[in-house]
C-alpha atoms as a PDB file:
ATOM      1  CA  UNK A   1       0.000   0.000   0.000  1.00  0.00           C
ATOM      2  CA  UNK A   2       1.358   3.190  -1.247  1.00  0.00           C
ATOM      3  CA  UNK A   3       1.693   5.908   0.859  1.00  0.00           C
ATOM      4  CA  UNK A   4      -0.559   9.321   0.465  1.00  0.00           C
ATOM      5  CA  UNK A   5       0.993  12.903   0.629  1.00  0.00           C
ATOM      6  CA  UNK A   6      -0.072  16.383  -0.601  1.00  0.00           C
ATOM      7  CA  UNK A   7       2.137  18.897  -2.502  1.00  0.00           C
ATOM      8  CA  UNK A   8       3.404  20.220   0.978  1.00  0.00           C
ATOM      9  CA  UNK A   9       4.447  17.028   2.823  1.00  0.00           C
ATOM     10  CA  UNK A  10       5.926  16.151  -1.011  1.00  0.00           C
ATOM     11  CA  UNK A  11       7.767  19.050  -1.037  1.00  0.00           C
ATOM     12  CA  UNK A  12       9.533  18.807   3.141  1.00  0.00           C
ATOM     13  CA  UNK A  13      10.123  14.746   2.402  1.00  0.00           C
ATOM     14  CA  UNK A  14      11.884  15.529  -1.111  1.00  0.00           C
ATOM     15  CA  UNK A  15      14.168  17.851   0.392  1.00  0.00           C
ATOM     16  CA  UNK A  16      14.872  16.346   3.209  1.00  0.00           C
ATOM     17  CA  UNK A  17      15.622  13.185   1.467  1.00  0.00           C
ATOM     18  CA  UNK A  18      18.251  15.289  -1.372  1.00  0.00           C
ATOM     19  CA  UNK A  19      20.082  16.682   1.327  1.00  0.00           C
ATOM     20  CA  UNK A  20      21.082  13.711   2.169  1.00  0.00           C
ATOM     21  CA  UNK A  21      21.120  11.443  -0.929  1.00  0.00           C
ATOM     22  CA  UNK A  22      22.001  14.055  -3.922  1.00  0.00           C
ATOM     23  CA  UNK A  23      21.321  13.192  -6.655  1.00  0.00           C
ATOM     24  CA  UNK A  24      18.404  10.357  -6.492  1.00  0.00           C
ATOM     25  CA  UNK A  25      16.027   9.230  -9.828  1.00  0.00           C
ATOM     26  CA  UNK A  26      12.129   9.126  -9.395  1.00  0.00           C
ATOM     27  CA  UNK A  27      12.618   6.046  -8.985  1.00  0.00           C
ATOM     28  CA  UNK A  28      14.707   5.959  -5.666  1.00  0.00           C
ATOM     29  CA  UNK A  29      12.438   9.108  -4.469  1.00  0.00           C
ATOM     30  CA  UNK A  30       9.782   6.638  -4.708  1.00  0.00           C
ATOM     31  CA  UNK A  31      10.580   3.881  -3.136  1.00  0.00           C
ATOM     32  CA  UNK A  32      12.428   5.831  -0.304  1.00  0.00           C
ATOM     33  CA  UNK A  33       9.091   7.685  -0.067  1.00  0.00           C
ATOM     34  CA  UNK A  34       6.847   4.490  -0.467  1.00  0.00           C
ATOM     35  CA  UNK A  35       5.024   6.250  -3.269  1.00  0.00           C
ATOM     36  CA  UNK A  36       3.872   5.464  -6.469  1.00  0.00           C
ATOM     37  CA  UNK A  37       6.621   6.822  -9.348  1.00  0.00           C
ATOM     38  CA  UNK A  38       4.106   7.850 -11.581  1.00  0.00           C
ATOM     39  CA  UNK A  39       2.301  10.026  -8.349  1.00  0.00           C
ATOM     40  CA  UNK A  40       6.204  11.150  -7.520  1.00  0.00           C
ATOM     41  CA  UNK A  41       7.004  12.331 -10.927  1.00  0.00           C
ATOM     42  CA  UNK A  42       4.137  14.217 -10.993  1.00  0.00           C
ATOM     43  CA  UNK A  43       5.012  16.001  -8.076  1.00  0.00           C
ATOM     44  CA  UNK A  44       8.345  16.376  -8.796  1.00  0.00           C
ATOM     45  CA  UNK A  45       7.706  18.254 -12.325  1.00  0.00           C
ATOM     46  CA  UNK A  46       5.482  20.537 -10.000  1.00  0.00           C
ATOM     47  CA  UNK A  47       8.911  21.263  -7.419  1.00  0.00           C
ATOM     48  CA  UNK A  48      11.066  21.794 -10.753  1.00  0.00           C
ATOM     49  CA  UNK A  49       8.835  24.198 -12.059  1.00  0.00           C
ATOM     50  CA  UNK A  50       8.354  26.462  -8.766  1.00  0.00           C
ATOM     51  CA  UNK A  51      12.243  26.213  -8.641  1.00  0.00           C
ATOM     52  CA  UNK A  52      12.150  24.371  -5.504  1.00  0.00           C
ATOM     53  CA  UNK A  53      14.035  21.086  -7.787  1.00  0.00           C
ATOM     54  CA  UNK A  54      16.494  20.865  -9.821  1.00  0.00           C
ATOM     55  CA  UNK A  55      17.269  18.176 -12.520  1.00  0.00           C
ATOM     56  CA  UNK A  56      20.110  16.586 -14.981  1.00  0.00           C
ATOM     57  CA  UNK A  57      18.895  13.858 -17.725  1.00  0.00           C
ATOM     58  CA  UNK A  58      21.310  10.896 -17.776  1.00  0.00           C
ATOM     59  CA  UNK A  59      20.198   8.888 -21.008  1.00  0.00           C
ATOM     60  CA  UNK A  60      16.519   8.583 -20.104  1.00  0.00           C
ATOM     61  CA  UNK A  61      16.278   9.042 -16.305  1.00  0.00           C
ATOM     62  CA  UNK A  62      16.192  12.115 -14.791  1.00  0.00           C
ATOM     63  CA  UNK A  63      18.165  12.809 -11.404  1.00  0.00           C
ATOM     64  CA  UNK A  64      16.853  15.539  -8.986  1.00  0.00           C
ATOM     65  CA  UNK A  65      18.906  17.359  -7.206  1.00  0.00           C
ATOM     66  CA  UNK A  66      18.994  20.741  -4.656  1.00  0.00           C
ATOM     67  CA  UNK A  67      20.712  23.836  -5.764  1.00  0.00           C
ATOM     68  CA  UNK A  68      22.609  25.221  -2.995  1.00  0.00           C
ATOM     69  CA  UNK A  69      20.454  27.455  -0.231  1.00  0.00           C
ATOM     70  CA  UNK A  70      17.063  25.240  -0.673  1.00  0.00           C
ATOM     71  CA  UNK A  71      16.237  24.070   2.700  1.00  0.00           C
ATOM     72  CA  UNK A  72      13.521  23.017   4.662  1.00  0.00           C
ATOM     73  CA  UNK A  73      12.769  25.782   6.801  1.00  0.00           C
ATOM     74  CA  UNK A  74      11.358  24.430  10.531  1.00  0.00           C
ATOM     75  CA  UNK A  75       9.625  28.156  11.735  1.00  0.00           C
ATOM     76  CA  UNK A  76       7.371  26.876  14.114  1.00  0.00           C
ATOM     77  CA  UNK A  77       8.906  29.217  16.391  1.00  0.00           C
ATOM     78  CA  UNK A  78       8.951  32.036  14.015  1.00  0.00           C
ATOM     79  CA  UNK A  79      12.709  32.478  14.876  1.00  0.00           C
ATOM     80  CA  UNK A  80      14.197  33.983  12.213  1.00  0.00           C
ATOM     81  CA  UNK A  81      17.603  34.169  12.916  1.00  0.00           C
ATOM     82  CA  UNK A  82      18.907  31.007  11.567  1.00  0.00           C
ATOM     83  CA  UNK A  83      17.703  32.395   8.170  1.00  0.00           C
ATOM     84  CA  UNK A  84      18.657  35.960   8.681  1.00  0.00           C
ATOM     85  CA  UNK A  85      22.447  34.568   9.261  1.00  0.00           C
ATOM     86  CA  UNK A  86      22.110  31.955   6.140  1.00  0.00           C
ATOM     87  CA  UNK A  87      21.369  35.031   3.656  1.00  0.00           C
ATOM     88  CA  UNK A  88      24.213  37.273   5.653  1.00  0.00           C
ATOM     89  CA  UNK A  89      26.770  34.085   5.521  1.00  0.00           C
ATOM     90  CA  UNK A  90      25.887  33.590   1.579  1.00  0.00           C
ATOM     91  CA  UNK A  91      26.394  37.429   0.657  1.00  0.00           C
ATOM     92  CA  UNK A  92      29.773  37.917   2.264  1.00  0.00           C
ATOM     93  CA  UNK A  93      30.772  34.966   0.881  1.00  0.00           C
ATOM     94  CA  UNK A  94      29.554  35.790  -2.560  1.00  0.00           C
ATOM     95  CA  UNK A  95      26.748  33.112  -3.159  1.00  0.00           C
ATOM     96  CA  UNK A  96      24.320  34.971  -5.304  1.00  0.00           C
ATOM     97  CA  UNK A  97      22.338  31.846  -6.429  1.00  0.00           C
ATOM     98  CA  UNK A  98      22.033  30.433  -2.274  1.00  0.00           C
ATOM     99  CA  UNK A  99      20.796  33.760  -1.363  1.00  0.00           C
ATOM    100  CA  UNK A 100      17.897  33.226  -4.017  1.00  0.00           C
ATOM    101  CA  UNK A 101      17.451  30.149  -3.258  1.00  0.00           C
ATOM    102  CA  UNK A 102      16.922  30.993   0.422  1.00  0.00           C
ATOM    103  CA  UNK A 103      14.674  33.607  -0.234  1.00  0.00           C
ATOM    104  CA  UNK A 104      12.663  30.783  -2.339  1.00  0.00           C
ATOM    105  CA  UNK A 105      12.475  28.729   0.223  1.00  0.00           C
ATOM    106  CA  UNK A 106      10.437  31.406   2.147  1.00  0.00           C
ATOM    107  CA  UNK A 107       8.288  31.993  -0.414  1.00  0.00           C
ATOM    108  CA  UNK A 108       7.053  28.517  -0.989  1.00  0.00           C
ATOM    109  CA  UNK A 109       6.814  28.320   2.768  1.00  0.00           C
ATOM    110  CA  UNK A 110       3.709  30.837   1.593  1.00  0.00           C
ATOM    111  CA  UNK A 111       4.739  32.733   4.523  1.00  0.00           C
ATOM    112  CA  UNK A 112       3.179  36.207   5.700  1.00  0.00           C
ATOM    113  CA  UNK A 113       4.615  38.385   3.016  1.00  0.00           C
ATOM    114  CA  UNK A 114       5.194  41.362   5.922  1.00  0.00           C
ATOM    115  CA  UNK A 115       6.578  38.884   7.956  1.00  0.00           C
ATOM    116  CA  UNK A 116       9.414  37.999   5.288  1.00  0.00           C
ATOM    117  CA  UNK A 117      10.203  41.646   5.285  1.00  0.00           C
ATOM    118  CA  UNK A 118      10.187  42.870   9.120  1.00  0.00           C
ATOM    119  CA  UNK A 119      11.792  39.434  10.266  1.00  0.00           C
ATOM    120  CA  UNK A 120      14.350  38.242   7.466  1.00  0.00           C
ATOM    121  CA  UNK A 121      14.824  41.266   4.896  1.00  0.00           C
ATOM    122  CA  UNK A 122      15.256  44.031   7.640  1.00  0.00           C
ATOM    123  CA  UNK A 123      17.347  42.839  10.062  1.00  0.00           C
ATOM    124  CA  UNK A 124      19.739  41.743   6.855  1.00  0.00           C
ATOM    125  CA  UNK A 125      20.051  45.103   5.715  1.00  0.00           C
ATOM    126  CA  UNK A 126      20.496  46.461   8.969  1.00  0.00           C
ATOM    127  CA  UNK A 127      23.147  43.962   9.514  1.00  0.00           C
ATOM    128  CA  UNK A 128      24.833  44.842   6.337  1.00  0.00           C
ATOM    129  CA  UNK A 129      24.644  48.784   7.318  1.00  0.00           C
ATOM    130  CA  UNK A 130      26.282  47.850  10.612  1.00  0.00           C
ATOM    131  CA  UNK A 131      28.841  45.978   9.373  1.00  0.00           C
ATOM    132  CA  UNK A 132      29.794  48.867   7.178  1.00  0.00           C
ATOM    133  CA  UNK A 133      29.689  51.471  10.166  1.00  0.00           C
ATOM    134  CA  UNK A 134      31.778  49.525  12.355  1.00  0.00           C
ATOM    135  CA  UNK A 135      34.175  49.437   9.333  1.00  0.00           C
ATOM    136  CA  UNK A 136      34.010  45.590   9.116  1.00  0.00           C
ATOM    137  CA  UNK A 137      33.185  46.052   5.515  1.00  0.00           C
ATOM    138  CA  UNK A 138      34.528  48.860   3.143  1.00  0.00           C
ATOM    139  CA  UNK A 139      32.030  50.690   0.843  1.00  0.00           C
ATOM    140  CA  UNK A 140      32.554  49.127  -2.460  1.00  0.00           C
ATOM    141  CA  UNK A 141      31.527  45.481  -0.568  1.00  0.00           C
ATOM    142  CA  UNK A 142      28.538  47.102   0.960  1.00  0.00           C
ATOM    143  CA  UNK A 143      27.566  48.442  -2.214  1.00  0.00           C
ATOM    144  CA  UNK A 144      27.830  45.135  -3.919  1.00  0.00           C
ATOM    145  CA  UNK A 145      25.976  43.565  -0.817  1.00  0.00           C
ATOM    146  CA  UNK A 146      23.156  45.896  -0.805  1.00  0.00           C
ATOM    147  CA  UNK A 147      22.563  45.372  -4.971  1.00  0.00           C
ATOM    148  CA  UNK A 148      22.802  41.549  -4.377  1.00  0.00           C
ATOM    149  CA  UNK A 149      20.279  41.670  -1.356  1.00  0.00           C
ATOM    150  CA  UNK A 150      18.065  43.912  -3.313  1.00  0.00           C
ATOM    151  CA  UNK A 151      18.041  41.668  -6.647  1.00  0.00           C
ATOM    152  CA  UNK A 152      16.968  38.873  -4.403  1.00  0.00           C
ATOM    153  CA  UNK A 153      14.348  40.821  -2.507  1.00  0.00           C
ATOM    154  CA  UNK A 154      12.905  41.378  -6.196  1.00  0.00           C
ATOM    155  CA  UNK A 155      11.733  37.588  -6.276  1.00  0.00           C
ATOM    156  CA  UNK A 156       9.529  38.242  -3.576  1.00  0.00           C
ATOM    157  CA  UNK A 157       7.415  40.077  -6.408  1.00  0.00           C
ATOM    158  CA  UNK A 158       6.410  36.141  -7.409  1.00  0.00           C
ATOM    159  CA  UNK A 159       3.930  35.827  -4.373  1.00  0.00           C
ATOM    160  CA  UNK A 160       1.908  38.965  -5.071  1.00  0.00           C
ATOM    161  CA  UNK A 161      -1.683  37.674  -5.737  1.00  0.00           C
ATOM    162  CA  UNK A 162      -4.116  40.442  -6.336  1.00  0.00           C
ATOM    163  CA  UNK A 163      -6.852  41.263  -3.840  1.00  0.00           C
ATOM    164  CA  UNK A 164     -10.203  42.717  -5.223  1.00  0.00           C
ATOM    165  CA  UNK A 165     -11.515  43.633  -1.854  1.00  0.00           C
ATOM    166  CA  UNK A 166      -8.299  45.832  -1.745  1.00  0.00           C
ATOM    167  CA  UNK A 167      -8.300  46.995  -5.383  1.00  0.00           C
ATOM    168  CA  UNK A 168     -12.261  48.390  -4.739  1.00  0.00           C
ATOM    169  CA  UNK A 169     -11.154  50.385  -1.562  1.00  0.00           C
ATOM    170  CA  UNK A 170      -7.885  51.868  -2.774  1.00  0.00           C
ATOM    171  CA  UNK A 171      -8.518  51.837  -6.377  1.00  0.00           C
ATOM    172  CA  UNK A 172      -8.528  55.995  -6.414  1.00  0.00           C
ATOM    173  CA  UNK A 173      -5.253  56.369  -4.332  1.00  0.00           C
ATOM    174  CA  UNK A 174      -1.550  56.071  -5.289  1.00  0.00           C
ATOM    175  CA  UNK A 175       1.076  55.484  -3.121  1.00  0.00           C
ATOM    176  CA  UNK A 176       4.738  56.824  -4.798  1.00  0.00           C
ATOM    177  CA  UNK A 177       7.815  55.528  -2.928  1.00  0.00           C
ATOM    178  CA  UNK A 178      11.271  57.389  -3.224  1.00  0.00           C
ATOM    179  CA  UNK A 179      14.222  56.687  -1.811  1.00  0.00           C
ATOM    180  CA  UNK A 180      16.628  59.549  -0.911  1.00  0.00           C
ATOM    181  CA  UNK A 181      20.177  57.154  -0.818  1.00  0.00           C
ATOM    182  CA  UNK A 182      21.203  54.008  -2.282  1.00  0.00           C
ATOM    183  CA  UNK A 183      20.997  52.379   1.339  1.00  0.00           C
ATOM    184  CA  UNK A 184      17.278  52.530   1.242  1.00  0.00           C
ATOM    185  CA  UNK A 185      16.630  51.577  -2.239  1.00  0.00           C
ATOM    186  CA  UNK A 186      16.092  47.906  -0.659  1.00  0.00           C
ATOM    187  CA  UNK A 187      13.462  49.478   1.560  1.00  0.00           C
ATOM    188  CA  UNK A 188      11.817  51.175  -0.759  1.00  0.00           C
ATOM    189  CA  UNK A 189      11.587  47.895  -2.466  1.00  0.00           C
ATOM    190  CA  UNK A 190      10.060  45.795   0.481  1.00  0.00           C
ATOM    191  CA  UNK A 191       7.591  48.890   0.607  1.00  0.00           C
ATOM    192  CA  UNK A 192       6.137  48.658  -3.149  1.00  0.00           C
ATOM    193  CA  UNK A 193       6.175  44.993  -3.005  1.00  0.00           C
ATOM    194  CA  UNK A 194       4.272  44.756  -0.129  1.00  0.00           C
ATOM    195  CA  UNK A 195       1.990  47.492  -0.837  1.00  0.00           C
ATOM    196  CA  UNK A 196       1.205  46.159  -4.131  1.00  0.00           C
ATOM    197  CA  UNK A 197       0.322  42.693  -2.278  1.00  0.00           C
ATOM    198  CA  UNK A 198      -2.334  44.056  -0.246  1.00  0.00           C
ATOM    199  CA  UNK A 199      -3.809  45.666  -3.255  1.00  0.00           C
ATOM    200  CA  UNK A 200      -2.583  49.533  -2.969  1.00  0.00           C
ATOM    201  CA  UNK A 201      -1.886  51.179  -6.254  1.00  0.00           C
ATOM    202  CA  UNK A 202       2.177  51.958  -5.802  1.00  0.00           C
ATOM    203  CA  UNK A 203       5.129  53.412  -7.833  1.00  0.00           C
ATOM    204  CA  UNK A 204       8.633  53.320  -7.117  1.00  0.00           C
ATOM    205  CA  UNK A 205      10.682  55.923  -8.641  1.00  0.00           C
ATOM    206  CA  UNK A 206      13.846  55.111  -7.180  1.00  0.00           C
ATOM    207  CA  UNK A 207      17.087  56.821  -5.727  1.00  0.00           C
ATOM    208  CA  UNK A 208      17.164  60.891  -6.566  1.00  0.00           C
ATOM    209  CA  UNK A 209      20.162  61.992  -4.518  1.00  0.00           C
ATOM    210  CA  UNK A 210      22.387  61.732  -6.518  1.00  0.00           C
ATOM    211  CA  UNK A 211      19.969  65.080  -8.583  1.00  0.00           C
ATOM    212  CA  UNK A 212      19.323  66.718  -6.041  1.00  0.00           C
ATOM    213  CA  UNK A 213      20.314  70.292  -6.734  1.00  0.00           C
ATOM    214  CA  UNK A 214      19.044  74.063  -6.812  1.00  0.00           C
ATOM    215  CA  UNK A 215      16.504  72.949  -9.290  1.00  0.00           C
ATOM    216  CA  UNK A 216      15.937  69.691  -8.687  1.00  0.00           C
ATOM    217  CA  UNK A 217      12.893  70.580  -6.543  1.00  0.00           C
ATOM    218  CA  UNK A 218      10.976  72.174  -9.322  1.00  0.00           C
ATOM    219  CA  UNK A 219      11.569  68.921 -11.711  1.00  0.00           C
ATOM    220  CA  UNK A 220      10.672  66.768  -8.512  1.00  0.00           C
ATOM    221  CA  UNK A 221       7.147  68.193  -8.251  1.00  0.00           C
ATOM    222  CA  UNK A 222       6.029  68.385 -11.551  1.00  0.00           C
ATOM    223  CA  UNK A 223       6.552  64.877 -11.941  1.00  0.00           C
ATOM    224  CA  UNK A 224       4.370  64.250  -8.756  1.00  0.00           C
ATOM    225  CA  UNK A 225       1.915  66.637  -9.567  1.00  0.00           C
ATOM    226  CA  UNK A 226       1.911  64.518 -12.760  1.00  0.00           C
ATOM    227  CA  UNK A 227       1.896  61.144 -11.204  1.00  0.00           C
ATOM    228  CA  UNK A 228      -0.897  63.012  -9.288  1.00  0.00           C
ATOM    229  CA  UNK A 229      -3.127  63.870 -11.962  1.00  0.00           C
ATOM    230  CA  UNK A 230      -3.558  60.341 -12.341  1.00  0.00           C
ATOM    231  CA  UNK A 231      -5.089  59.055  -8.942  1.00  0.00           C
ATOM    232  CA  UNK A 232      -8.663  60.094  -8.746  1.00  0.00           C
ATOM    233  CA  UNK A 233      -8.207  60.129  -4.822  1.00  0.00           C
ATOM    234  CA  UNK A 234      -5.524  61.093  -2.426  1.00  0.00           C
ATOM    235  CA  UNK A 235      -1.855  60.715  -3.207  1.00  0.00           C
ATOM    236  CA  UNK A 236       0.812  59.643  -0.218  1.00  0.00           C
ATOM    237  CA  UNK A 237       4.056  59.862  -0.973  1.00  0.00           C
ATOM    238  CA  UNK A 238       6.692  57.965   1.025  1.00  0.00           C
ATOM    239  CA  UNK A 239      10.249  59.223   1.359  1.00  0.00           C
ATOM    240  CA  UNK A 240      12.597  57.027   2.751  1.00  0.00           C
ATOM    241  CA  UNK A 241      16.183  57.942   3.499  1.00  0.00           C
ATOM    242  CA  UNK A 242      18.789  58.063   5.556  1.00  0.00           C
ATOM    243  CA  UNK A 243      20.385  61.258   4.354  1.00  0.00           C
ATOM    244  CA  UNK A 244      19.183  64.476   6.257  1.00  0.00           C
ATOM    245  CA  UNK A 245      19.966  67.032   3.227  1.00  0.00           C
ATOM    246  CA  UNK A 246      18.040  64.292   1.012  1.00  0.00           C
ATOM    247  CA  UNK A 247      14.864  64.275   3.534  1.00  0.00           C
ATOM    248  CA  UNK A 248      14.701  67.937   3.982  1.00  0.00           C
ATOM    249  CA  UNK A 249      15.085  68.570   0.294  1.00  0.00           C
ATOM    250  CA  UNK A 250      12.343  66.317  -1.076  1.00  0.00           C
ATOM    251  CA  UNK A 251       9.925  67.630   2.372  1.00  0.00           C
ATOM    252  CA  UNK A 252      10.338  70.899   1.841  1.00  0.00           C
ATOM    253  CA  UNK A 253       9.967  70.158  -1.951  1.00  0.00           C
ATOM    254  CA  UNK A 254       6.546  68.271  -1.154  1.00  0.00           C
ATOM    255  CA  UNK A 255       5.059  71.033   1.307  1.00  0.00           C
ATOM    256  CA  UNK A 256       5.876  74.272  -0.761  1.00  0.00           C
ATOM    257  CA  UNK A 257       3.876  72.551  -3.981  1.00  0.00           C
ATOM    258  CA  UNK A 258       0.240  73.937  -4.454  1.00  0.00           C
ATOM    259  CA  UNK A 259      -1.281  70.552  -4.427  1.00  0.00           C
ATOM    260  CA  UNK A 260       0.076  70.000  -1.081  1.00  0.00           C
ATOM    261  CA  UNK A 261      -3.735  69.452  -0.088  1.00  0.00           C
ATOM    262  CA  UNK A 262      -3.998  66.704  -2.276  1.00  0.00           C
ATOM    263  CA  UNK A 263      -0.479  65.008  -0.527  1.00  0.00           C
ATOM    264  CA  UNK A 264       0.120  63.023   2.103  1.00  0.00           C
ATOM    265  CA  UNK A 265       3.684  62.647   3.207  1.00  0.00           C
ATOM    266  CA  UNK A 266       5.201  60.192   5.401  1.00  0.00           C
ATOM    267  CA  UNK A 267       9.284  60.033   5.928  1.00  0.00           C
ATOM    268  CA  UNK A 268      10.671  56.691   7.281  1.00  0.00           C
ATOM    269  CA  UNK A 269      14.484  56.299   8.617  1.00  0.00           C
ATOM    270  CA  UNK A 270      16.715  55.541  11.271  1.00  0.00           C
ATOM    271  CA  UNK A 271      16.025  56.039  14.779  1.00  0.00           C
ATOM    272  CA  UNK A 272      18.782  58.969  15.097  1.00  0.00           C
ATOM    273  CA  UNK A 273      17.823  60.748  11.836  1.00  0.00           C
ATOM    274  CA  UNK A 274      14.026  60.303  13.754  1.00  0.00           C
ATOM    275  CA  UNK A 275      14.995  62.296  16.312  1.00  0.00           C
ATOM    276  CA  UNK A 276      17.379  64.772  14.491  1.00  0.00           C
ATOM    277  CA  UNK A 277      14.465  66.015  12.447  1.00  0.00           C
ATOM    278  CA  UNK A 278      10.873  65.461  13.905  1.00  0.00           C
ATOM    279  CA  UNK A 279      10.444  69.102  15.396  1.00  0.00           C
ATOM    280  CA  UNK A 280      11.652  70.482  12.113  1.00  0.00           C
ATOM    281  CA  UNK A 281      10.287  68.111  10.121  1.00  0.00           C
ATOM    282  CA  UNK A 282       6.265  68.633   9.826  1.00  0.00           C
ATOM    283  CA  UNK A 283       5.441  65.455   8.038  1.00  0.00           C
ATOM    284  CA  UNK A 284       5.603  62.222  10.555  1.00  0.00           C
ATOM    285  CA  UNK A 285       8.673  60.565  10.331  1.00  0.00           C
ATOM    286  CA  UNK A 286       9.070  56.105  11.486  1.00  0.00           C
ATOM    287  CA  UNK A 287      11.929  54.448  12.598  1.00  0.00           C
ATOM    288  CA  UNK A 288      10.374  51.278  13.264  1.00  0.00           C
ATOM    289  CA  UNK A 289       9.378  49.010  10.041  1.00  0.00           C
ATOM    290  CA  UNK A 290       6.364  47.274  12.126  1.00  0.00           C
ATOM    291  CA  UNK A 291       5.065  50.330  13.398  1.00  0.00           C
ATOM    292  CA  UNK A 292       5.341  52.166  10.015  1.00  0.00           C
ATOM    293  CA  UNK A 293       4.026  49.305   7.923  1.00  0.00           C
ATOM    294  CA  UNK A 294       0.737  49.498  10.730  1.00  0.00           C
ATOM    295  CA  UNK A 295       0.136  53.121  10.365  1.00  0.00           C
ATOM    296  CA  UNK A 296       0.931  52.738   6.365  1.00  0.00           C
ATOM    297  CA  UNK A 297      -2.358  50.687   6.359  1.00  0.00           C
ATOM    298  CA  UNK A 298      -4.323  52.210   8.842  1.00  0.00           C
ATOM    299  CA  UNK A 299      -3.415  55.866   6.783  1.00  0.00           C
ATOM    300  CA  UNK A 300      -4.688  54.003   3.430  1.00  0.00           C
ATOM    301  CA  UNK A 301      -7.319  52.551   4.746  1.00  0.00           C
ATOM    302  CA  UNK A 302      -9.267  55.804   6.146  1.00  0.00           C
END
């Protein structure tokens, strides 16, 4: 008598099994598994195709195998650190491909999106910030970090499934993200990503500081008062940095424009730039990702 899984047990039993016995045929899945081969195969096209599996044709069997960084991920606990050091480890180290295939594993662990973020992704990029203040890292590795962390974040997009609920409440706002140094890029990434997931209408324009000048401000909101023009309801605009001349340009950029009725602006950074700027600053400023991503969707949702 054959045994019965689903896709899920499928998927923790095949990997288990590869990390131990790389490469195996459907055939030796199978009978480790006590499943039927044609039932296995089946479910191991499915693995191969959501990248989970990989797989090398030797005459006319085909061997499965795990690229490097697919694990099974035990988060019962929801501790995240085991993870969060995995992704660190296989950046410094230059593993590109385990660092994807990490951040696969999460995702067909169809785990809370936000959770991803304010448990794996941030604390990474914090780690990698920290690294480069204490000078344990020199700025040309943190710069090649920070791209490879943010390419990876970028397969996150995969798991955004549209929710019509959402799209009927918010389908007159827009939410534009911009990010006022290259060290928040990521952030602004997690943002749109996750925004989009719950339905919001977003835009990401990307890093300006490097154009910020005398007359940069002018350029900066005509395009918004362009992107705008578009949304039928309110606009918020989220300005993440953590560069003070880059947040005070793009504020005081926002706030002098004549649609400034039609804005809402909200500034996220780091705890000291927080304090550094919140009595001068009008708009409110966040240091903490849960407690920004909360009032983000208690702001979009009123």
């Amino acid at each position: 008598m054959y045994k019965k899984y689903d896709l899920s047990d499928i998927q923790k039993r095949v990997i288990d099994l590869l990390q131990n016995n790389n490469p195996m045929s459907s055939s030796e899945i199978s009978i480790k598994l006590g499943t039927n081969r044609i039932t296995i195969s089946k479910y191991l096209d499915i693995l191969y195709f959501q990248k989970i599996l990989n797989k090398k044709k030797i005459g006319s069997v085909n061997f499965w195998f795990l690229d490097p960084g697919i694990i099974n991920l035990d988060l019962k606990d929801e501790n995240f650190l085991e993870i969060q050091q995995k992704i660190i480890e296989s950046l410094i180290n230059g593993q590109k491909e385990f660092t994807d295939n990490i951040v696969l594993s999460l995702i067909n662990r169809n785990l809370n999106l936000r959770k991803i973020f304010t448990d794996v992704c941030f604390p990474v990029l914090n780690t990698i910030l920290e690294l480069y203040s204490r000078g344990k890292i020199g700025k040309t590795e943190k710069i090649h970090l920070l791209t490879n962390l943010t390419d990876s974040f970028r397969l996150l997009r995969n798991i955004i499934k549209t929710n019509n609920s959402y799209n009927r409440r918010f389908g007159n706002s827009l939410l534009v993200i911009v990010s006022g140094d290259d060290e928040s890029l990521p952030i602004c990434i997690m943002i749109d990503i996750l925004t989009r997931q719950d339905g919001l209408n977003s835009t990401l324009i990307g890093n300006v500081e490097n154009f910020i000048d005398p007359f940069f401000d002018i350029d900066f909101q005509r395009y918004i008062n362009k992107l705008s023009k578009r949304a039928k309801g309110k606009t918020s605009i989220i300005v993440v940095s953590h560069n003070e001349t880059a947040i005070r340009f793009l504020h005081s950029a926002l706030v002098n424009t004549d649609a400034m009725e039609k804005y809402q602006i909200i500034v996220f950074s780091n705890k000291v730039m927080k304090e550094k700027l919140e009595k001068s600053v009008s708009s409110p400023i966040y240091s903490d990702i849960e407690l920004f991503l909360s009032e983000l969707e208690i702001k979009n949702t009123n």
